[in-house]
Protein backbone atom coordinates (compact mmCIF):
# COMPACT_ATOMS: atom_id res chain seq x y z
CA UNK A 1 -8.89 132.30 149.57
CA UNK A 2 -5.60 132.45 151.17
CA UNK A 3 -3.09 131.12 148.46
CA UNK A 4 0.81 130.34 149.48
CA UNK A 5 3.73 128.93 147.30
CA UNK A 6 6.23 126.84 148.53
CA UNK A 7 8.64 125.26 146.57
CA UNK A 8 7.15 124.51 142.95
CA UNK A 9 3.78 124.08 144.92
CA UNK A 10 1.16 127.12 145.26
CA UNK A 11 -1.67 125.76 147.79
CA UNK A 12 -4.57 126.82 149.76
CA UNK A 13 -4.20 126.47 153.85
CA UNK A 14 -7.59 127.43 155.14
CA UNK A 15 -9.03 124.49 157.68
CA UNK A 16 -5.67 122.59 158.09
CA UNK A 17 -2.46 122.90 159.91
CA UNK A 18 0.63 124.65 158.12
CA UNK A 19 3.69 125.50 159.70
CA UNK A 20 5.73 128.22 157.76
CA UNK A 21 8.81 127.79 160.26
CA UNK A 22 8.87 124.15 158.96
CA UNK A 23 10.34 125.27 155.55
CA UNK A 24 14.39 124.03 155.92
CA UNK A 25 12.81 120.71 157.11
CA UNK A 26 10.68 120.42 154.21
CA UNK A 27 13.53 121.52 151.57
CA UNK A 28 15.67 118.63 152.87
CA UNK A 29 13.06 116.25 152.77
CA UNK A 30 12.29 117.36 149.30
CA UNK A 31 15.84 117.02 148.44
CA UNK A 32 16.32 113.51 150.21
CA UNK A 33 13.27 111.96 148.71
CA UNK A 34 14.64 112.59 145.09
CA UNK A 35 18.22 111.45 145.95
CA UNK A 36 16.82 108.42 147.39
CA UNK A 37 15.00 107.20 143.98
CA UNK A 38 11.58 106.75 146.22
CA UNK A 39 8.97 105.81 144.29
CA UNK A 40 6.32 105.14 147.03
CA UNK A 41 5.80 107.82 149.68
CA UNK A 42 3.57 107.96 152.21
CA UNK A 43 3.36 111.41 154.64
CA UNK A 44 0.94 110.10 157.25
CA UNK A 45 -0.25 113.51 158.61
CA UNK A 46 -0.80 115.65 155.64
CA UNK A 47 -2.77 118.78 157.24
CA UNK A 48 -2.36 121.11 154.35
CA UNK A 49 -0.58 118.17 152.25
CA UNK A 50 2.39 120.70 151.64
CA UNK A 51 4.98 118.16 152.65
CA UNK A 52 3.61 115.15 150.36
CA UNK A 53 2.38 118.16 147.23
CA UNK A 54 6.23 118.91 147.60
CA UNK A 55 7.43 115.18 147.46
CA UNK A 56 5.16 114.45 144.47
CA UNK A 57 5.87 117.30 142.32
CA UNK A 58 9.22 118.51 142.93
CA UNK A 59 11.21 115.46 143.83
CA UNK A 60 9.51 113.44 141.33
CA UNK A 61 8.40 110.75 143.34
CA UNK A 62 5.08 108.77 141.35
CA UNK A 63 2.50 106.96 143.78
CA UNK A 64 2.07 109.33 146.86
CA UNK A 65 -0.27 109.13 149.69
CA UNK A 66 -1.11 111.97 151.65
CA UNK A 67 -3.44 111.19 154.97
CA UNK A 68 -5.22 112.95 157.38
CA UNK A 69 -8.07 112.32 159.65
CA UNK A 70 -9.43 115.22 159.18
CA UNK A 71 -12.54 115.51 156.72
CA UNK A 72 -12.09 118.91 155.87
CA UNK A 73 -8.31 118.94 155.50
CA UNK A 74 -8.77 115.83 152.47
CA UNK A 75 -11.32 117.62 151.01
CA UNK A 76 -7.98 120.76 151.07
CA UNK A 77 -5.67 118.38 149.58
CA UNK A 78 -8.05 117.13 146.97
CA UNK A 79 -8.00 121.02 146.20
CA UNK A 80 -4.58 121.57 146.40
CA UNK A 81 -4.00 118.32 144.11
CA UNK A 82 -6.10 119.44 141.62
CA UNK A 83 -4.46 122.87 141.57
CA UNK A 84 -0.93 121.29 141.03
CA UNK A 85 -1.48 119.18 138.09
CA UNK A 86 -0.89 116.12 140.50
CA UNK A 87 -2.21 112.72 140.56
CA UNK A 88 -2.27 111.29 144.34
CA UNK A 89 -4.24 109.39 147.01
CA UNK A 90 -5.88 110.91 149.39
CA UNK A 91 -6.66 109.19 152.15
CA UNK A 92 -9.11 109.71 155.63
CA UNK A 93 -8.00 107.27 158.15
CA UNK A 94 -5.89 107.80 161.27
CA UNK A 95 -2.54 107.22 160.86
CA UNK A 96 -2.14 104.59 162.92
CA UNK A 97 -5.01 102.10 161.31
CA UNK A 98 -3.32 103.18 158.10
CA UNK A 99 0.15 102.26 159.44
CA UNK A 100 -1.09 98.98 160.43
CA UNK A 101 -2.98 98.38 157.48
CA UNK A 102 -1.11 99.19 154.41
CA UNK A 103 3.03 99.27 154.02
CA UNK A 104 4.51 101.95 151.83
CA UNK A 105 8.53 102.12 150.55
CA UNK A 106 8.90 105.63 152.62
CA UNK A 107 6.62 106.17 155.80
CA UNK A 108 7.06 110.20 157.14
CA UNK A 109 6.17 111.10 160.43
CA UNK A 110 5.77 114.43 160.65
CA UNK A 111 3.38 115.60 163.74
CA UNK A 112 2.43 118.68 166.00
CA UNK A 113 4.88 117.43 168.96
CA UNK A 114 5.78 113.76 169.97
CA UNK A 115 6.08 111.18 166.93
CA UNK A 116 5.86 108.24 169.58
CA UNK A 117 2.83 107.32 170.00
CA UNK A 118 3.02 106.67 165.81
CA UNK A 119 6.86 104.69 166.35
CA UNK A 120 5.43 101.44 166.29
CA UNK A 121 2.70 101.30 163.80
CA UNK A 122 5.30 103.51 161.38
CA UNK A 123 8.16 100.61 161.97
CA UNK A 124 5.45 97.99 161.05
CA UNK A 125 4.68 99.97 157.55
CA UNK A 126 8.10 100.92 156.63
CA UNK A 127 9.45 98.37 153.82
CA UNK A 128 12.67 100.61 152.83
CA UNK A 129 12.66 104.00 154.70
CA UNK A 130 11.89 106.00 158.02
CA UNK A 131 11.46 109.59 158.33
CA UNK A 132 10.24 111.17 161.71
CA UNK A 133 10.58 114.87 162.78
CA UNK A 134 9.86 115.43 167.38
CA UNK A 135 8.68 118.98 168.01
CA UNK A 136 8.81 117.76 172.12
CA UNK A 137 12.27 119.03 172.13
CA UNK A 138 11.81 119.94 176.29
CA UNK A 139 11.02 116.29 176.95
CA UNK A 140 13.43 114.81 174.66
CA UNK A 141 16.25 117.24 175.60
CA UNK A 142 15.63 116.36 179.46
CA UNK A 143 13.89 119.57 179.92
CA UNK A 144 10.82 117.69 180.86
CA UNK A 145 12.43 114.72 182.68
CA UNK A 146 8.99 112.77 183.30
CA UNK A 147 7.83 113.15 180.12
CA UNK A 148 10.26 111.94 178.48
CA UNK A 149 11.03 109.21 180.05
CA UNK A 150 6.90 108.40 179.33
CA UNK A 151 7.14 108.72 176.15
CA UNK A 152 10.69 107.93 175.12
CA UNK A 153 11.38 105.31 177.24
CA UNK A 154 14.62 106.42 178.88
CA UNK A 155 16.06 109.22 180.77
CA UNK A 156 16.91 112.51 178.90
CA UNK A 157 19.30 114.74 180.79
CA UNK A 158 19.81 118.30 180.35
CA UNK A 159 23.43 119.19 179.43
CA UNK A 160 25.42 121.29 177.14
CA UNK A 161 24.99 118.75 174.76
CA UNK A 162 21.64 118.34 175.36
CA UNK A 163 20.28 118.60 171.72
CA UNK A 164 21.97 115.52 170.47
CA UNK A 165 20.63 114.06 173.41
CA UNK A 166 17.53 114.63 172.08
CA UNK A 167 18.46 113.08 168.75
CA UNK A 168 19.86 110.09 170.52
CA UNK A 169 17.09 109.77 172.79
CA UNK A 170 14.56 109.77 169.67
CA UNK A 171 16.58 107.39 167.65
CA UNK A 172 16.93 104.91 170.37
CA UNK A 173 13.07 104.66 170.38
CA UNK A 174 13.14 103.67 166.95
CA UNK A 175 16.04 101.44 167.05
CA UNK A 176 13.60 99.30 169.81
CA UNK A 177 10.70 99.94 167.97
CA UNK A 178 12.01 98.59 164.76
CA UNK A 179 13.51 95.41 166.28
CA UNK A 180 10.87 94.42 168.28
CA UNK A 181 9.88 93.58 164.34
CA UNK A 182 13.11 92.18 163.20
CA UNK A 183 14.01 95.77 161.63
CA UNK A 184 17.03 97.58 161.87
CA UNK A 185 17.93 101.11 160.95
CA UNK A 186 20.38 102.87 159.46
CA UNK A 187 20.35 106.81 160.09
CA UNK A 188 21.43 108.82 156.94
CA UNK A 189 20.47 112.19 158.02
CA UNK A 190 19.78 113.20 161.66
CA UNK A 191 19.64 116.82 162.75
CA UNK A 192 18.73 119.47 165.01
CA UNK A 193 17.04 122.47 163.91
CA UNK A 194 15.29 125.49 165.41
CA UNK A 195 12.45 123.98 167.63
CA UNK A 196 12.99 120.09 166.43
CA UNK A 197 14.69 117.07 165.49
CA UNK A 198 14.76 115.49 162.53
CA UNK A 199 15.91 111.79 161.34
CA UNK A 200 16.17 109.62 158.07
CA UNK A 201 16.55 106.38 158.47
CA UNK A 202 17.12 103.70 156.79
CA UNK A 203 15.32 100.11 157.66
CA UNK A 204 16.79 96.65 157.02
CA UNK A 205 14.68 93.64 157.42
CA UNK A 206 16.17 90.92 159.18
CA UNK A 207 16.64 89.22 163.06
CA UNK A 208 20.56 89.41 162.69
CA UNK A 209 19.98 92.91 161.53
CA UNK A 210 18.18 93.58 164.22
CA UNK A 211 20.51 92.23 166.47
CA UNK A 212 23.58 94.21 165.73
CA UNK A 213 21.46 96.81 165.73
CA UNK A 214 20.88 97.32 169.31
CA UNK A 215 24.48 96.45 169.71
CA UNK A 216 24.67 100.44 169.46
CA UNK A 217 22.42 101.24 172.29
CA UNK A 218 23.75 102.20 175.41
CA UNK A 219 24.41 104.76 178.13
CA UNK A 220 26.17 108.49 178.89
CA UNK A 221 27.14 108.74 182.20
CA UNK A 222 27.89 112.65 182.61
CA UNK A 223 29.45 114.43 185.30
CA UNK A 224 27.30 117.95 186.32
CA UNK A 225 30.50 119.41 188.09
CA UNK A 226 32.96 119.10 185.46
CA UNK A 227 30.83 118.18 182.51
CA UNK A 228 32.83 115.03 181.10
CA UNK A 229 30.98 112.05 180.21
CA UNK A 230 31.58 108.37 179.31
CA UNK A 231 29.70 105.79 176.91
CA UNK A 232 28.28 102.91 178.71
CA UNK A 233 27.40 99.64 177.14
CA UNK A 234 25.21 99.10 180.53
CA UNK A 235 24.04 100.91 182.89
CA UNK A 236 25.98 101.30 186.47
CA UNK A 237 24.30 104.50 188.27
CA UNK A 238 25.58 106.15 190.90
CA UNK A 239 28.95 105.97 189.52
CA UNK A 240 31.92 108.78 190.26
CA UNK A 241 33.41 111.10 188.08
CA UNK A 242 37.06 109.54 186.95
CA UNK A 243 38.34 112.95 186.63
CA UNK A 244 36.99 115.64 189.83
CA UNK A 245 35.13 112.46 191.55
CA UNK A 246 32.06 114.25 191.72
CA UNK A 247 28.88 112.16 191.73
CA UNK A 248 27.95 111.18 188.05
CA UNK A 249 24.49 111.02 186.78
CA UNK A 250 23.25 108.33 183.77
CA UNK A 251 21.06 108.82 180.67
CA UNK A 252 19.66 106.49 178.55
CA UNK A 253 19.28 103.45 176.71
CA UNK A 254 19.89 105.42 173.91
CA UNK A 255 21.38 105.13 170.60
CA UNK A 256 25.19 105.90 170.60
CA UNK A 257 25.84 104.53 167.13
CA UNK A 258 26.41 106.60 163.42
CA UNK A 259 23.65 109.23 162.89
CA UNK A 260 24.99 110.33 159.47
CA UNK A 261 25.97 109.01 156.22
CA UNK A 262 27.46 110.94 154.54
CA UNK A 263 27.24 109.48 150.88
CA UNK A 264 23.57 109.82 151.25
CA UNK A 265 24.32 114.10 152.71
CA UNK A 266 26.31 114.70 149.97
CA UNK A 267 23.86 113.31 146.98
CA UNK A 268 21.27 115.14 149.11
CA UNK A 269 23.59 118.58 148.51
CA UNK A 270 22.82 117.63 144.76
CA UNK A 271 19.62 119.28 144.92
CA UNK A 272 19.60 122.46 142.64
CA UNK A 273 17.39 124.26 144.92
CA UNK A 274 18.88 124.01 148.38
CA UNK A 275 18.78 127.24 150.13
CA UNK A 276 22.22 128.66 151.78
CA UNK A 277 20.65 127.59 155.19
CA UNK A 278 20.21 124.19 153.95
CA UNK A 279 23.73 123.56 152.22
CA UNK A 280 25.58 124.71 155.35
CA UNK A 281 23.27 122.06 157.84
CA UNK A 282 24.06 119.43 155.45
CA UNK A 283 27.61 120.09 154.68
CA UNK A 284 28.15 120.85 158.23
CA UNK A 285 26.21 117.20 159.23
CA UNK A 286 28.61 115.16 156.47
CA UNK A 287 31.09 116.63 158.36
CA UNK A 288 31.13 115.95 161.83
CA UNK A 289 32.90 113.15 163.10
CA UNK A 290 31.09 110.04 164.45
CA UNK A 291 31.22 109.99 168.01
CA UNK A 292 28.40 110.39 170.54
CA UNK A 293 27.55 114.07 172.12
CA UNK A 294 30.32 116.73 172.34
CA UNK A 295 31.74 119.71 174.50
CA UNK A 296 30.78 123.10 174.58
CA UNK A 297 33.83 125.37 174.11
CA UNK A 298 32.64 128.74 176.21
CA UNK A 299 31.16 126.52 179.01
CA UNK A 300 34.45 124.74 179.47
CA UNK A 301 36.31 128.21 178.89
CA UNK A 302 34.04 129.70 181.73
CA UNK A 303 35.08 126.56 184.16
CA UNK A 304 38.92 126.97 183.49
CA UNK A 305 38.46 131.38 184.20
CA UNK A 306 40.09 131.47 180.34
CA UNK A 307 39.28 133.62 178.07
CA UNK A 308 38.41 132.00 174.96
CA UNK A 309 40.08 131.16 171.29
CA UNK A 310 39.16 130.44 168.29
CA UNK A 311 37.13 127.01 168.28
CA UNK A 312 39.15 126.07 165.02
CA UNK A 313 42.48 126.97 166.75
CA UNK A 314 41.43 124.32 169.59
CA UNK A 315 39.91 121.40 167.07
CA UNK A 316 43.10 121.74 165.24
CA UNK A 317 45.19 120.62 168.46
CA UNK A 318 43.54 117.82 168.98
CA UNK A 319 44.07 116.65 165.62
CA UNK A 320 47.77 117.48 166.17
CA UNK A 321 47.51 115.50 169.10
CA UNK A 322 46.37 112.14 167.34
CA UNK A 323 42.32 113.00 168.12
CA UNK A 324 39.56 113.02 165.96
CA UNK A 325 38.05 115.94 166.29
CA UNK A 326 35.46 118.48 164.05
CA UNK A 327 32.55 120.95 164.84
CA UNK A 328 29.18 120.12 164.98
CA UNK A 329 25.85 121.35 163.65
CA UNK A 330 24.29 120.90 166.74
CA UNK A 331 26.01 123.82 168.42
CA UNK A 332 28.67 126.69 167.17
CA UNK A 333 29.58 126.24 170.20
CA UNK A 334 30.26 122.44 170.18
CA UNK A 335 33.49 120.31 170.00
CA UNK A 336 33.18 117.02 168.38
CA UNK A 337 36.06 114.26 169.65
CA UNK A 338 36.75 111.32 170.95
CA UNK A 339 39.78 112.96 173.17
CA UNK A 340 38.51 113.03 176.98
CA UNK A 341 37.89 116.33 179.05
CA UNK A 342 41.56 116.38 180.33
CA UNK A 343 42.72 116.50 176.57
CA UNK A 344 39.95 118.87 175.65
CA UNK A 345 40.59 121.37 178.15
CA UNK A 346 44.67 121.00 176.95
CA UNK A 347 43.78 121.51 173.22
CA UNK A 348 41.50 124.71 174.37
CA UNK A 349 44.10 126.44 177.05
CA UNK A 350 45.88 129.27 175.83
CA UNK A 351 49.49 128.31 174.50
């Protein structure tokens, strides 16, 4: 018997699924469950039941379902119930006759690569909140260009910033997903981590919700040569580069409104048992300004033959300069603003 602890859970992994590199996504989710008050949880692809055990016991959260399709790995959950002290259903469906079936206050998505095959049955189920973690990061991040426009619906393109493409690109999904039910959404806590992206949201019942809503869709048109980009409301390919006239490429519909709240971060930061790792993601994510995508310092260092500063130095500028500006979790690398590439490559010149 091969026994692991996690958390405040010890469990038994034989004949299901259990990713160890998962663990940061798991601690936040732990941590946002319990600062969220849930009280009914559902984690739709339980494998090992690790996620939901967690959810349950640590977070405190009272009627839990855990599902899988998979005989053997409810009969492992059962086990790994029973070996907790926990009370919870277990339940042997596929997710998405479950999704359709039942509604639950939390729905999380959780599943070995794309979540979007499970988008639409999970908006249908979700009364109160949305959680979905995308392992596809190559199709989402425009790595994979078909792909992800098959499954995503839109055009991923691969740029500096292309991580919070990939965020973007996933949350748009949703956003159409949820409204084709008169649902809108509300991220609190979107990030990029390791090999995947990650995403609470939110969901508000309502047409006019839904509405305003996919007022924040739209488009990046980005420039290869000089990597600049504009927000479109709608699209207008084959468009020219206001700044080296280069030939512009678009991306999108995707969603190009707020992807953190940072009330909900911060009581999130709350939890006592947060490892360094996670306080620094989270503090980081409350922290970032809210404006779509960002530059990446070296690249445009690299393009100018400059040798570069300290990131800091050139954030600070462009506050100086009347800009928003802030780092980003999404890259060390990455500058946060709503200045334009002229005033980015100012703030970032040496004086």
């Amino acid at each position: 018997m091969n026994l692991i602890t996690e958390g405040a859970i010890t469990f038994e992994t034989e004949g299901a699924f259990y990713n160890p590199k998962m663990l940061l996504n798991r601690d936040i989710g732990v941590a946002m469950a319990h600062s969220l008050g849930l009280s009914d949880y559902l984690d739709a692809l339980s494998a090992s039941g690790i996620r939901g055990l967690r959810v349950a016991k640590e977070a405190g959260v009272e009627k839990v379902t855990l599902n899988d399709v998979s005989p053997q790995a409810c009969r492992l959950i059962e086990q790994n119930l029973s070996r907790n002290g926990l009370v919870g259903r277990v339940t042997c469906s596929d997710a998405h006759v479950l999704l359709h079936e039942q509604h639950f206050q939390a729905v999380d998505l959780d599943p070995f690569g794309s979540p979007s095959s499970y988008l639409s049955a999970a908006s249908r189920s979700a009364l109160s909140y949305l959680f979905i973690t995308a392992t596809d990061t190559a199709p989402l991040c425009g790595a994979h260009l078909n792909s992800g426009i098959r499954k995503y619906l839109a055009r991923p393109l691969r740029t500096v910033y292309h991580r919070e493409m990939g965020a973007r690109i996933l949350l748009g999904l949703a956003a159409r997903e949820l409204a084709r039910l008169d649902k809108a959404m509300q991220p609190m806590l979107t990030h990029v981590t390791d090999h995947y992206v990650r995403t609470y949201l939110c969901v508000i019942k309502g047409a006019k919700a839904a509405d305003k809503c996919l007022e924040k869709m739209g488009y990046v048109e980005h420039c290869p040569s000089c990597g600049s980009f504009v927000l479109l409301e709608k699209p207008q390919p084959g468009g020219e580069c206001r700044y080296c006239a280069a030939r512009t490429t678009l991306a999108g519909p995707l969603w190009l409104g707020e992807i953190q709240e940072a009330q909900a971060i911060e009581s999130a930061l709350n939890w006592k048992d947060l490892s360094r790792r996670a306080v620094k993601l989270l503090s980081t994510c409350a922290s970032e300004i809210e404006v779509p995508m960002y530059y990446d310092h070296h690249s445009i260092c690299e393009r100018l033959h400059i040798t570069p500063g300290k990131i800091d130095d050139a954030i600070e500028r462009l506050k100086n300069s009347g800009h928003k500006a802030s780092r980003t979790h999404f890259s060390g690398l990455g500058i946060k603003t709503d200045a334009a590439m002229p005033e980015v490559e100012a703030a970032i010149r040496p004086a």
